[in-house]
Every structure is written in structure tokens, then in C-alpha cells.
C-alpha atoms as a PDB file:
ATOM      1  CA  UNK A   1       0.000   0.000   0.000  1.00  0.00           C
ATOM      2  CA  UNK A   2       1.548   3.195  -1.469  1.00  0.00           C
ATOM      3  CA  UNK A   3       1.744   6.149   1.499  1.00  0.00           C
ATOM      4  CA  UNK A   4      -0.681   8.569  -0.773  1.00  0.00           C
ATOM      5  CA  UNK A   5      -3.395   5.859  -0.160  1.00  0.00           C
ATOM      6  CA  UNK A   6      -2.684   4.976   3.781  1.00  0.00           C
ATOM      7  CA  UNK A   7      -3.080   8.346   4.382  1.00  0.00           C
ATOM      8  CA  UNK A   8      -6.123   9.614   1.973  1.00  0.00           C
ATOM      9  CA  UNK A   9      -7.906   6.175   3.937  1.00  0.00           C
ATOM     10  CA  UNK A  10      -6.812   7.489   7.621  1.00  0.00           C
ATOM     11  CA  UNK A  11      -8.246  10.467   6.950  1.00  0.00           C
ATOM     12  CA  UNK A  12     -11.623   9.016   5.841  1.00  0.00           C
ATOM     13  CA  UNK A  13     -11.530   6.891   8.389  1.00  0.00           C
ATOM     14  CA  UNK A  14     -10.880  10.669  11.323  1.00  0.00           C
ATOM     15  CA  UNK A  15     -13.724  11.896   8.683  1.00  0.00           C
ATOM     16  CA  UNK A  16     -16.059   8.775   9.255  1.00  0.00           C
ATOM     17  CA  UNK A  17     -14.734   9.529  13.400  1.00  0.00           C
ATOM     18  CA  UNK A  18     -17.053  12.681  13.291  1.00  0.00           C
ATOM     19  CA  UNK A  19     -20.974  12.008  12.725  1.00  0.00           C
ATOM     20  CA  UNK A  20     -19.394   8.708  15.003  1.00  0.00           C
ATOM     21  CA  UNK A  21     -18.803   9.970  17.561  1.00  0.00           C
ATOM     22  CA  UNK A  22     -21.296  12.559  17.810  1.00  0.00           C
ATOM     23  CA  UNK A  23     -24.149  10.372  17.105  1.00  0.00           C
ATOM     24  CA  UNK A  24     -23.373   7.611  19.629  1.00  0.00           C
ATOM     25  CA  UNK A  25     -23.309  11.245  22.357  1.00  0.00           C
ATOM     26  CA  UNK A  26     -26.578  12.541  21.657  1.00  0.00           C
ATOM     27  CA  UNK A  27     -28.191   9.607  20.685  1.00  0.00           C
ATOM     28  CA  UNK A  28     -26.936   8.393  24.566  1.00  0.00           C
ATOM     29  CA  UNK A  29     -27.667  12.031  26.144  1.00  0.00           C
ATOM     30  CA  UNK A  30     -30.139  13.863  23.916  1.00  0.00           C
ATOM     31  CA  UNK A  31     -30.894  16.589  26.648  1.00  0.00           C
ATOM     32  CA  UNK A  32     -27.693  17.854  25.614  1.00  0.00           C
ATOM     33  CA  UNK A  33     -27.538  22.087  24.498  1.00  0.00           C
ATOM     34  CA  UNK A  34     -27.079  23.236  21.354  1.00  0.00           C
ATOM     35  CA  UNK A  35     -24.123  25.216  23.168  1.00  0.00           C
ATOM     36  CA  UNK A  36     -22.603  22.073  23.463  1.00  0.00           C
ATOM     37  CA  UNK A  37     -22.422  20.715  20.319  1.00  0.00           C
ATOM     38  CA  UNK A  38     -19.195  21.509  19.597  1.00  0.00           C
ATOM     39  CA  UNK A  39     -17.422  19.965  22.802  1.00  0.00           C
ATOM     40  CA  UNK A  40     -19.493  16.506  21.637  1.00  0.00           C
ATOM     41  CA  UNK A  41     -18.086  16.970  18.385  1.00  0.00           C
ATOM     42  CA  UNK A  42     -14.546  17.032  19.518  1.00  0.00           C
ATOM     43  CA  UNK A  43     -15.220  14.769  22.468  1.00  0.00           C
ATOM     44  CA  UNK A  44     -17.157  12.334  20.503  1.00  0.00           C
ATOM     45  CA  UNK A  45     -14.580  12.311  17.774  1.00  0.00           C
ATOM     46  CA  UNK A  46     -11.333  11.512  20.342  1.00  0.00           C
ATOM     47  CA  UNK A  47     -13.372   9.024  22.289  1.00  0.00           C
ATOM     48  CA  UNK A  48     -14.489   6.827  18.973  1.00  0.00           C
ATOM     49  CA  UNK A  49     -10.604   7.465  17.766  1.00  0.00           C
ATOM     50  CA  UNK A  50      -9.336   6.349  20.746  1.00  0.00           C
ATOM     51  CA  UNK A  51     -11.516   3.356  21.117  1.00  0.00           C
ATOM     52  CA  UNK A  52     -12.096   2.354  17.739  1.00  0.00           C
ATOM     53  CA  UNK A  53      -8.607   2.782  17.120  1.00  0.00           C
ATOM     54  CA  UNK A  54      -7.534   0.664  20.143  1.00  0.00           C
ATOM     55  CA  UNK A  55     -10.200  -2.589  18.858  1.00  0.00           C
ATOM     56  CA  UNK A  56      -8.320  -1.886  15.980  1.00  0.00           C
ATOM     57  CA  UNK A  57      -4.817  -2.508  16.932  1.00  0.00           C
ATOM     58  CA  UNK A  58      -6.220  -6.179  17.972  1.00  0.00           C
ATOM     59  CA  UNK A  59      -6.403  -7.186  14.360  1.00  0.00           C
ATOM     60  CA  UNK A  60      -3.243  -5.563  13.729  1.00  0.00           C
ATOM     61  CA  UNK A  61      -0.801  -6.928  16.276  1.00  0.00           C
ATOM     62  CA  UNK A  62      -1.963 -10.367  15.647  1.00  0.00           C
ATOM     63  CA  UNK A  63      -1.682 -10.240  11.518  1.00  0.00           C
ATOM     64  CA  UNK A  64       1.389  -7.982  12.311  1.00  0.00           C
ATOM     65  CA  UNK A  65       3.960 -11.367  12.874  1.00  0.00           C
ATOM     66  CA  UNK A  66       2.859 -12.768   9.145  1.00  0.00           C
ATOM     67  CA  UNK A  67       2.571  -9.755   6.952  1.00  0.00           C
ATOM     68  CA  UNK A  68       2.236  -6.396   7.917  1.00  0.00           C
ATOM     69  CA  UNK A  69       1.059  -4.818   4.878  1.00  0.00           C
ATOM     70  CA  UNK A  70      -1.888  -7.338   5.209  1.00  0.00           C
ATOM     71  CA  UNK A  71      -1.963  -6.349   8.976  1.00  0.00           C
ATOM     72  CA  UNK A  72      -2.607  -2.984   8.150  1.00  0.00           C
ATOM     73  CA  UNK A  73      -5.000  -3.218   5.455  1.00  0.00           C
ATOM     74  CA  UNK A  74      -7.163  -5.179   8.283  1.00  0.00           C
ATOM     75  CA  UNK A  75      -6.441  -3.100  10.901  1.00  0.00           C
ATOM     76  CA  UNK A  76      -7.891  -0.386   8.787  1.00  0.00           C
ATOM     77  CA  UNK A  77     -10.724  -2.825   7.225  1.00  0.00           C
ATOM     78  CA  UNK A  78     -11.713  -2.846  10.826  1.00  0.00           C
ATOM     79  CA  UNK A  79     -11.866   0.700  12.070  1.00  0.00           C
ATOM     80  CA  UNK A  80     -13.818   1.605   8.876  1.00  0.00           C
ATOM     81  CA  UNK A  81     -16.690  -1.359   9.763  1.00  0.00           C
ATOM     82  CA  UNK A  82     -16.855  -0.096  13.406  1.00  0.00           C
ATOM     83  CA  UNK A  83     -17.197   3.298  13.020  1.00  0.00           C
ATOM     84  CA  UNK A  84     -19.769   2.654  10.093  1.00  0.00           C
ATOM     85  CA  UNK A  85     -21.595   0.389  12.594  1.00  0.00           C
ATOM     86  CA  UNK A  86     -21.284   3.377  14.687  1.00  0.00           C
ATOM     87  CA  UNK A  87     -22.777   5.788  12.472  1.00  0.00           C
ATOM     88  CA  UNK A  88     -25.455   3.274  11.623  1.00  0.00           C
ATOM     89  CA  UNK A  89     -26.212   2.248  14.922  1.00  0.00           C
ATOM     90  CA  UNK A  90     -26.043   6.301  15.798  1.00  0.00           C
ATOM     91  CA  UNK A  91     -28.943   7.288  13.017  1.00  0.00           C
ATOM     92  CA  UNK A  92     -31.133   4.382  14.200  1.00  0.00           C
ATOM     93  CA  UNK A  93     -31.448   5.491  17.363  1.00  0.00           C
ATOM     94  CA  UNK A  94     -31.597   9.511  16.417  1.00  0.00           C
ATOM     95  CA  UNK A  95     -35.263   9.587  15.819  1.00  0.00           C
ATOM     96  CA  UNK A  96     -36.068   8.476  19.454  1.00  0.00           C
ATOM     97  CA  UNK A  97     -33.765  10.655  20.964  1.00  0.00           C
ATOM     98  CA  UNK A  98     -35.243  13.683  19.186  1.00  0.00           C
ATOM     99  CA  UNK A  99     -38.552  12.393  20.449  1.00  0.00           C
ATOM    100  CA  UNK A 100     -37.027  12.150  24.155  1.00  0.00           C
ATOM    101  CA  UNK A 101     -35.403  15.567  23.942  1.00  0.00           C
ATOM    102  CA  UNK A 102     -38.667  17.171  22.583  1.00  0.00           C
ATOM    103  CA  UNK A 103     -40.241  15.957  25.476  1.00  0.00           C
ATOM    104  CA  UNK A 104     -37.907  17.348  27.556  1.00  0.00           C
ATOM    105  CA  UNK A 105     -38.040  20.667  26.410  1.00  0.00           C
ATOM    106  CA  UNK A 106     -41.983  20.770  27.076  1.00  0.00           C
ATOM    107  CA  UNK A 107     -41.368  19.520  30.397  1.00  0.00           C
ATOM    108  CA  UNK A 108     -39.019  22.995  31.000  1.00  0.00           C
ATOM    109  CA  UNK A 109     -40.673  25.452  28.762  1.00  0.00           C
ATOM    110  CA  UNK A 110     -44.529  24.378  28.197  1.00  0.00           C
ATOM    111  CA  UNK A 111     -45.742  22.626  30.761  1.00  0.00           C
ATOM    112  CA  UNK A 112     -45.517  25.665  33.131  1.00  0.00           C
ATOM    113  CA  UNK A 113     -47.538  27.391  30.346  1.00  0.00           C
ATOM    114  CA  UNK A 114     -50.215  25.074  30.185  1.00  0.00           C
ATOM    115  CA  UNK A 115     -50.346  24.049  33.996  1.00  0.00           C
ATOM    116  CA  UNK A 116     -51.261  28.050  34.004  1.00  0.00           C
ATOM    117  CA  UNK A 117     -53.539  27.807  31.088  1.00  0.00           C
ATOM    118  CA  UNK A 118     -55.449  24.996  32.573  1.00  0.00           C
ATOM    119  CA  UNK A 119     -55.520  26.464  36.710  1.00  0.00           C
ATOM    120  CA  UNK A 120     -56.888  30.177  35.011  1.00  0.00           C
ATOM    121  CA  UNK A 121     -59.550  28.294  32.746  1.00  0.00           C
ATOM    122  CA  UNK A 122     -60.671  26.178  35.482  1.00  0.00           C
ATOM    123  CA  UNK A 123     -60.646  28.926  37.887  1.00  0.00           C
ATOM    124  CA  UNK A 124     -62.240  31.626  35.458  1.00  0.00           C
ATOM    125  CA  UNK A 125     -65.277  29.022  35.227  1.00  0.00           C
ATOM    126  CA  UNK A 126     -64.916  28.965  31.606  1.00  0.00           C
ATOM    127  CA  UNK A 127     -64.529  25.524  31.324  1.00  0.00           C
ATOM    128  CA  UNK A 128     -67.716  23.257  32.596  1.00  0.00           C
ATOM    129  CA  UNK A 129     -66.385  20.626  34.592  1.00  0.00           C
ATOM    130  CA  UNK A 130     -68.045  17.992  36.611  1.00  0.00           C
ATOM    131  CA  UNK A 131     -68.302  19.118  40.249  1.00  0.00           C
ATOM    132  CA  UNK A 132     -66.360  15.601  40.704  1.00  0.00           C
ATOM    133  CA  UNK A 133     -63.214  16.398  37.810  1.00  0.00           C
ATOM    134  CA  UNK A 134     -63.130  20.648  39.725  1.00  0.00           C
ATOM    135  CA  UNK A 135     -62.980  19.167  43.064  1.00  0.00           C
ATOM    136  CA  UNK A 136     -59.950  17.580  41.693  1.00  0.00           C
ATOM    137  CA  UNK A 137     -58.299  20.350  40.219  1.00  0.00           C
ATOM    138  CA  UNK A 138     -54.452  19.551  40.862  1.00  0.00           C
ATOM    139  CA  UNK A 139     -55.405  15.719  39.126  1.00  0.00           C
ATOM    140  CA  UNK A 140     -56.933  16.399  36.591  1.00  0.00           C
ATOM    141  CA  UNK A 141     -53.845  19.423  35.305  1.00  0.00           C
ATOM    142  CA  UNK A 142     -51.488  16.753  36.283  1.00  0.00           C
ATOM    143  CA  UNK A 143     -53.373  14.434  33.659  1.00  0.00           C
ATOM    144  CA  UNK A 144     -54.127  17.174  30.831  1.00  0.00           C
ATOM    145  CA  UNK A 145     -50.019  17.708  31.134  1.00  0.00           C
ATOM    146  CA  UNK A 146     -48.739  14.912  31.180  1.00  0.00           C
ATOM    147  CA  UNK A 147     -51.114  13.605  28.129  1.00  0.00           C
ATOM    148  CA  UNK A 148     -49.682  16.730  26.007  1.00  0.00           C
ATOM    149  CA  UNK A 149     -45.922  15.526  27.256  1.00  0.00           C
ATOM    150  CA  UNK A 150     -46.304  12.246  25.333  1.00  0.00           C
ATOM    151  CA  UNK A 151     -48.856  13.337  22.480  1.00  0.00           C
ATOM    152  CA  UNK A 152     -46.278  13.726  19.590  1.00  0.00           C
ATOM    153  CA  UNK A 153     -48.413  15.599  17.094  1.00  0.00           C
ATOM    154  CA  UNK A 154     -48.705  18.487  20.130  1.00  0.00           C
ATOM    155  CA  UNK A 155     -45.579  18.936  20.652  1.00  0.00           C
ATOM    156  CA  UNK A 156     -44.643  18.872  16.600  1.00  0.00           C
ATOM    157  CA  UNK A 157     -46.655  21.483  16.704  1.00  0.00           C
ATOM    158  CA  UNK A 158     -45.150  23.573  19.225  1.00  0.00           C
ATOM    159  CA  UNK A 159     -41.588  22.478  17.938  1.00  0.00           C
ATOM    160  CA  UNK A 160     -43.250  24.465  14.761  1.00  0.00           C
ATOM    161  CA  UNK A 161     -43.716  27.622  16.779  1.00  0.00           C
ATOM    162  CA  UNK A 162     -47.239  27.399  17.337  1.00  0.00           C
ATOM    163  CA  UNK A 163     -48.496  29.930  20.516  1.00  0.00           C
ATOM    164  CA  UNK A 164     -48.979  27.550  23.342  1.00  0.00           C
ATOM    165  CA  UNK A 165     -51.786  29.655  24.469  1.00  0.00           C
ATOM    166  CA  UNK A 166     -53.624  28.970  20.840  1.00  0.00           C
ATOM    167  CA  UNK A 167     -52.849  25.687  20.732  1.00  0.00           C
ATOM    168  CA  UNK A 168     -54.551  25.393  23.760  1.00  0.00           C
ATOM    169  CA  UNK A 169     -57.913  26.904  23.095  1.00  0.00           C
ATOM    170  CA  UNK A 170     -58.361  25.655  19.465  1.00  0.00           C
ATOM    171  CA  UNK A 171     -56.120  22.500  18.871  1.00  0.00           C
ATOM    172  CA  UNK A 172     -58.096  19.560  18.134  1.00  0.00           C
ATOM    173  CA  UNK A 173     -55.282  17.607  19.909  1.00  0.00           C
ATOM    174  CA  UNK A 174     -55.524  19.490  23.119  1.00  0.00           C
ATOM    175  CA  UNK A 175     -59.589  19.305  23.064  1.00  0.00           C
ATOM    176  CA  UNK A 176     -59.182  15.495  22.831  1.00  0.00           C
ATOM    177  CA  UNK A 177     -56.280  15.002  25.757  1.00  0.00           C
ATOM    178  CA  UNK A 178     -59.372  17.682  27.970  1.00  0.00           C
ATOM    179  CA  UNK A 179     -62.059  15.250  27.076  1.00  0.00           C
ATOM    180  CA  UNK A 180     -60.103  12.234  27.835  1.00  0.00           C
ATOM    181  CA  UNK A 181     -59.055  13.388  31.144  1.00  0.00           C
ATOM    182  CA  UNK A 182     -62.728  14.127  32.097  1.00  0.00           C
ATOM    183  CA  UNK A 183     -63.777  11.124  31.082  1.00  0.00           C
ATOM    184  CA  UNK A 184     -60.971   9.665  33.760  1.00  0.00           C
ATOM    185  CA  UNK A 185     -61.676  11.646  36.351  1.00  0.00           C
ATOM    186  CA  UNK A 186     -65.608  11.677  36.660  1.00  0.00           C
END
């Protein structure tokens, strides 16, 4: 193997390093900043070279006492398959993570919204509630919340930029997740 091509396929191989490691971090801990997307990126990147590169020297040292241009090639071979599996493995579990950070972000941002929304409605009267569902007032927000939490179309919505307070007086979703936890509570 001529030294133009080792080096052009180490470098793919620090390029394929990259979405690696920073997939396998915020697939892993999707609560994660956008301020700290850049100290994944480098961290993710040194942690899958220094780990991928260590499973790699396995191949290498053992191959290395019958040919070592062979030894290389696999050593190589096999860094390239794990950080692929990496990057695979990485965008599998991105979508669920995304999902999971979502519904974190309500949890900080909208569900103090809405826990007001739904207190100053029931309050205000406007809403007609069974004398059993107002009695249990703290319930039945606790219920309405924690149904918009894990409604994924609701918080698409918000993730849109849709006005929380809207969305709560005219969503179809959100008239649903109210009937439903009447229905529970009654």
C-alpha cells in the first residue's frame, strides 16, 4: 500500500470519526444544548478514535507477525466497519432521541404554560367541569399535562412555533387530551 493511499484512507476513516462519535453522544444524552455541540463533536470524535482505534490494533498486532502490509489493510478494514456500525447504529437510534429531547423541552418550557392555562380556565369558570373532575383540580392538570408531554403531534406542533396559548384553546389535539381526562376523572 503506497503512502498517498494509507493516508487519503486514515483520513476518511478521522472523517467517518465525526458524525461517530457525535451520534453515539446525543443519541446516549439527547438533553444535551445546542451550546454544546461543539465539545461533543470534539469529544465524541477523540473518544471513537481512541476506542475504535484501540479494537483496531487487535487485528493488527496479531496479523502484524505474518505480513504487515496485510496487517494494516485489516487493521484499517476494521476501524472503517466499526465506526460505520457506529454511524449506523447512531442514526437508528436519532429519531427516538429527538422524540425524548422534545419531550424534555416541554417539560421545561410548556408545561408551566399550560399548567397556568389549565388552573386560570378552570378557575375563570370557563370551562364546565363535573363538580367531581373541579374538586380535583391539581389531578386532573397533572393528567391534561402529562397527556400533552407524550402526544407527539402536540408537541410537533409547538416544535413548529405554534403559541402555546392557541394551541390550547383551538387545537383539536388538546380538546381530545381535555375530554379524555374528564372522562378519567368523573
Amino acid at each position: 500500500m503506497n503512502k498517498l493511499k494509507l493516508y487519503a484512507w486514515i483520513f476518511l476513516l478521522f472523517l467517518l470519526s465525526i458524525p461517530a462519535g457525535f451520534l453515539t453522544i446525543l443519541t446516549e444524552k439527547p438533553y444535551t444544548p445546542k451550546s454544546e455541540y461543539l465539545f461533543i463533536l470534539i469529544g465524541g470524535t477523540i473518544a471513537v478514535t481512541i476506542v475504535v482505534g484501540s479494537l483496531s490494533l487487535i487485528p493488527y498486532f496479531i496479523l502484524k507477525k505474518h505480513n504487515r502490509e496485510i496487517a494494516l489493510k485489516r487493521a484499517l478494514q476494521c476501524y472503517t466497519f466499526f465506526a460505520l456500525a457506529m454511524i449506523a447504529l447512531g442514526s437508528y437510534n436519532y429519531p427516538e432521541a429527538m422524540k425524548e429531547r422534545d419531550r424534555y423541552h416541554f417539560s421545561l418550557y410548556y408545561a408551566p404554560v399550560f399548567e397556568k392555562l389549565v388552573m386560570e380556565t378552570i378557575e375563570a369558570g370557563e370551562e364546565i367541569l363535573p363538580a367531581s373532575v373541579a374538586e380535583k383540580r391539581e389531578e386532573f392538570c397533572f393528567c391534561m399535562i402529562h397527556e400533552m408531554e407524550y402526544n407527539d403531534q402536540l408537541i410537533g406542533k409547538l416544535r413548529r412555533g405554534k403559541d402555546p396559548e392557541d394551541l390550547f384553546y383551538h387545537d383539536p389535539e388538546v380538546k381530545k387530551i381535555k375530554k379524555h381526562c374528564i372522562d378519567l376523572y368523573q
